[in-house]
Protein backbone atom coordinates (compact mmCIF):
# COMPACT_ATOMS: atom_id res chain seq x y z
CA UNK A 1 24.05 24.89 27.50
CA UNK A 2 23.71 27.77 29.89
CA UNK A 3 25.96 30.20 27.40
CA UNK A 4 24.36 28.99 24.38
CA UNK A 5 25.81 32.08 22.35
CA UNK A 6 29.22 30.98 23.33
CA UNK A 7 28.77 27.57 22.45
CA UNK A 8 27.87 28.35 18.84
CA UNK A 9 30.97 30.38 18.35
CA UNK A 10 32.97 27.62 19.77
CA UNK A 11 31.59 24.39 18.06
CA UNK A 12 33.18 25.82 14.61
CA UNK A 13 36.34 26.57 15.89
CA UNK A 14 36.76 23.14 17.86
CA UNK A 15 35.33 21.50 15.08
CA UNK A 16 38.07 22.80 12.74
CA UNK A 17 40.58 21.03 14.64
CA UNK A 18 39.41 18.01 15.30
CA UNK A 19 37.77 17.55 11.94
CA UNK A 20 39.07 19.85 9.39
CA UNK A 21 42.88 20.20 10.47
CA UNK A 22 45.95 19.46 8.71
CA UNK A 23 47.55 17.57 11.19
CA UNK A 24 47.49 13.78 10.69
CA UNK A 25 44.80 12.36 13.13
CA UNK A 26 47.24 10.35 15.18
CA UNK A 27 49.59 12.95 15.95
CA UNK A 28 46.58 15.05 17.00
CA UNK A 29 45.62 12.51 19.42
CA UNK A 30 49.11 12.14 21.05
CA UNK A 31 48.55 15.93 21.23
CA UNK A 32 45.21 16.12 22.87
CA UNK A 33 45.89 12.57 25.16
CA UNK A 34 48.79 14.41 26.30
CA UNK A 35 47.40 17.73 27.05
CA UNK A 36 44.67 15.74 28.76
CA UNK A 37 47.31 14.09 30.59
CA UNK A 38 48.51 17.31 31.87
CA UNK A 39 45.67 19.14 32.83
CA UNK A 40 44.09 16.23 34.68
CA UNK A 41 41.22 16.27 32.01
CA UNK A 42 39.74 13.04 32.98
CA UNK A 43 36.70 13.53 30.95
CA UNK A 44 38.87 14.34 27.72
CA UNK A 45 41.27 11.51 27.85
CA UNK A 46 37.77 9.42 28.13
CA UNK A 47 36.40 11.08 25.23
CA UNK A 48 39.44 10.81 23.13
CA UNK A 49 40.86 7.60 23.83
CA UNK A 50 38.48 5.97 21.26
CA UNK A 51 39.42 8.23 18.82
CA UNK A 52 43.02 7.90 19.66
CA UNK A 53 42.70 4.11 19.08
CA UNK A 54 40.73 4.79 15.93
CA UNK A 55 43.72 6.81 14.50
CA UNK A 56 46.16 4.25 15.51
CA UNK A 57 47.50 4.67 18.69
CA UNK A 58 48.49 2.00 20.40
CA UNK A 59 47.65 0.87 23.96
CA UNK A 60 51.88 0.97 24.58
CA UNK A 61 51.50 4.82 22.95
CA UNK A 62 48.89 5.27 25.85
CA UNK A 63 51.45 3.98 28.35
CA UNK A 64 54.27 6.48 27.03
CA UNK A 65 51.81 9.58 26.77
CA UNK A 66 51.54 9.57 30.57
CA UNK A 67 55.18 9.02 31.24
CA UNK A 68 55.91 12.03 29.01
CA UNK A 69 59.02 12.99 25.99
CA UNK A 70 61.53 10.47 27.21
CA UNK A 71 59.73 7.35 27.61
CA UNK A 72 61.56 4.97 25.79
CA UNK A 73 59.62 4.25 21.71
CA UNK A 74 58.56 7.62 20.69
CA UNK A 75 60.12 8.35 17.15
CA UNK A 76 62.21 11.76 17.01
CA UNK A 77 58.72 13.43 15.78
CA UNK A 78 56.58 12.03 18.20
CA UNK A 79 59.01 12.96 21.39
CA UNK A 80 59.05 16.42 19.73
CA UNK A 81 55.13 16.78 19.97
CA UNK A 82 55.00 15.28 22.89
CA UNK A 83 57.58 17.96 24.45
CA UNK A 84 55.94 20.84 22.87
CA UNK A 85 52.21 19.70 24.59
CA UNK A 86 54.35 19.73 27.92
CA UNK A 87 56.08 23.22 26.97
CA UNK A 88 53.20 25.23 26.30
CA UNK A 89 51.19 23.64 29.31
CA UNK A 90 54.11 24.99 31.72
CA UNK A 91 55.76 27.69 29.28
CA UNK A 92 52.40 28.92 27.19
CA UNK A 93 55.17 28.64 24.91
CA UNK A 94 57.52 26.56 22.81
CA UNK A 95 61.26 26.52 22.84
CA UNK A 96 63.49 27.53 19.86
CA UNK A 97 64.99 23.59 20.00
CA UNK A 98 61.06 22.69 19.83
CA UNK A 99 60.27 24.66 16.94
CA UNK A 100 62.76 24.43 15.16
CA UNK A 101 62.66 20.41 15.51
CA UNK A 102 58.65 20.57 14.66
CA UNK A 103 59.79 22.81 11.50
CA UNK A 104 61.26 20.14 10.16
CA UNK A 105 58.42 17.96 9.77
CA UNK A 106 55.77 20.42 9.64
CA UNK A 107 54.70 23.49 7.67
CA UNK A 108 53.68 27.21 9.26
CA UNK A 109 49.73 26.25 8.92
CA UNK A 110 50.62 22.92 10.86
CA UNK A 111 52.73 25.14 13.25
CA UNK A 112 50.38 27.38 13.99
CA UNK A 113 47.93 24.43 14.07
CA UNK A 114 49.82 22.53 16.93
CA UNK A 115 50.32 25.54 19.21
CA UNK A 116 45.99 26.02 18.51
CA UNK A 117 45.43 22.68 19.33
CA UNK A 118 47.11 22.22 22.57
CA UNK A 119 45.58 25.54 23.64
CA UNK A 120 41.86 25.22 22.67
CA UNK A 121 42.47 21.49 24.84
CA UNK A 122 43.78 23.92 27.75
CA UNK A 123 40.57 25.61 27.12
CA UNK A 124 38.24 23.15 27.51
CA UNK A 125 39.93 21.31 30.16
CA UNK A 126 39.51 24.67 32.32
CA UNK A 127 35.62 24.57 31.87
CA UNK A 128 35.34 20.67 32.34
CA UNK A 129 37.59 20.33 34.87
CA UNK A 130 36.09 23.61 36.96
CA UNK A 131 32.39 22.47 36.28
CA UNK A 132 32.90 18.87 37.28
CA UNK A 133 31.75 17.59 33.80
CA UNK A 134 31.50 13.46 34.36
CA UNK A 135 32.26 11.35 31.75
CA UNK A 136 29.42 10.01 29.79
CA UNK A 137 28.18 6.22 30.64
CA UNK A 138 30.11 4.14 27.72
CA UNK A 139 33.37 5.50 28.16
CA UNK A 140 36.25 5.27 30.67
CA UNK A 141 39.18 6.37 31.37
CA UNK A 142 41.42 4.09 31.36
CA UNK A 143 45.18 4.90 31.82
CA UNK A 144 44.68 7.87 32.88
CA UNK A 145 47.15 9.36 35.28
CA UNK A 146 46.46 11.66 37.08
CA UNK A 147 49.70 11.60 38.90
CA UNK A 148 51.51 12.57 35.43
CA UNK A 149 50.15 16.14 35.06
CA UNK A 150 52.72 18.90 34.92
CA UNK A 151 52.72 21.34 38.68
CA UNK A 152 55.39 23.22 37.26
């Protein structure tokens, strides 16, 4: 805590999404495991694969968030979030196709929601992945791939 003014601030805002959002817990997880994915956020994919798991993805959903949109089992909805994680990490922003896909399953607040979530991951993924945060003993991260994150 060496910006403990910052922190504050942030813990409510982070909080909101992980804890207070609309979207349905699973499809935040795909969200944040994929982000993760492509930032080579080691420590989040540790910290969120329980969670993940908790909301009901499945160890072949872990498979299929490193291999990206196309990997063969997604449902329409889930390649759709998958692709917009992987448009706003190269594009910091979504296609029309995208949006317009994700507006059929999702209202403006969830919209607006998605787009938030992948971003505050970006966020944090800058800090942990500049300050060399380790993962904490009793978690691992297991499938992660680093090989899988976006260079575009």
């Amino acid at each position: 805590m060496r910006h403990p003014d910052l922190y504050e601030r942030f813990l409510p805002f982070g909080g909101q999404l992980l804890r207070g959002g609309r979207l349905p817990e699973r499809l935040r997880e795909l969200l944040i495991l994929r982000t993760s994915c492509n930032t080579g956020a080691r420590y989040e994919w540790g910290r969120h694969l329980p969670l993940a798991k908790a909301a009901g993805v499945t160890d072949a959903d872990v498979v299929r968030i490193t291999e990206g949109a196309e990997a063969h089992g997604w449902t329409d909805l889930e390649r759709h979030l998958i692709r917009a994680a992987d448009e706003l990490h190269s594009l910091a922003t979504l296609s029309d196709a995208t949006w317009q896909a994700l507006a059929g399953h999702f209202d403006d607040a969830e919209l607006i929601e998605i787009v938030m979530l992948v971003g505050q991951y970006h966020m944090v993924a800058f800090f942990l992945n500049t300050a060399g945060v380790e993962l904490d003993p009793g978690f691992d991260s297991t499938g992660f791939a680093e090989g899988s994150r976006s260079h575009e």
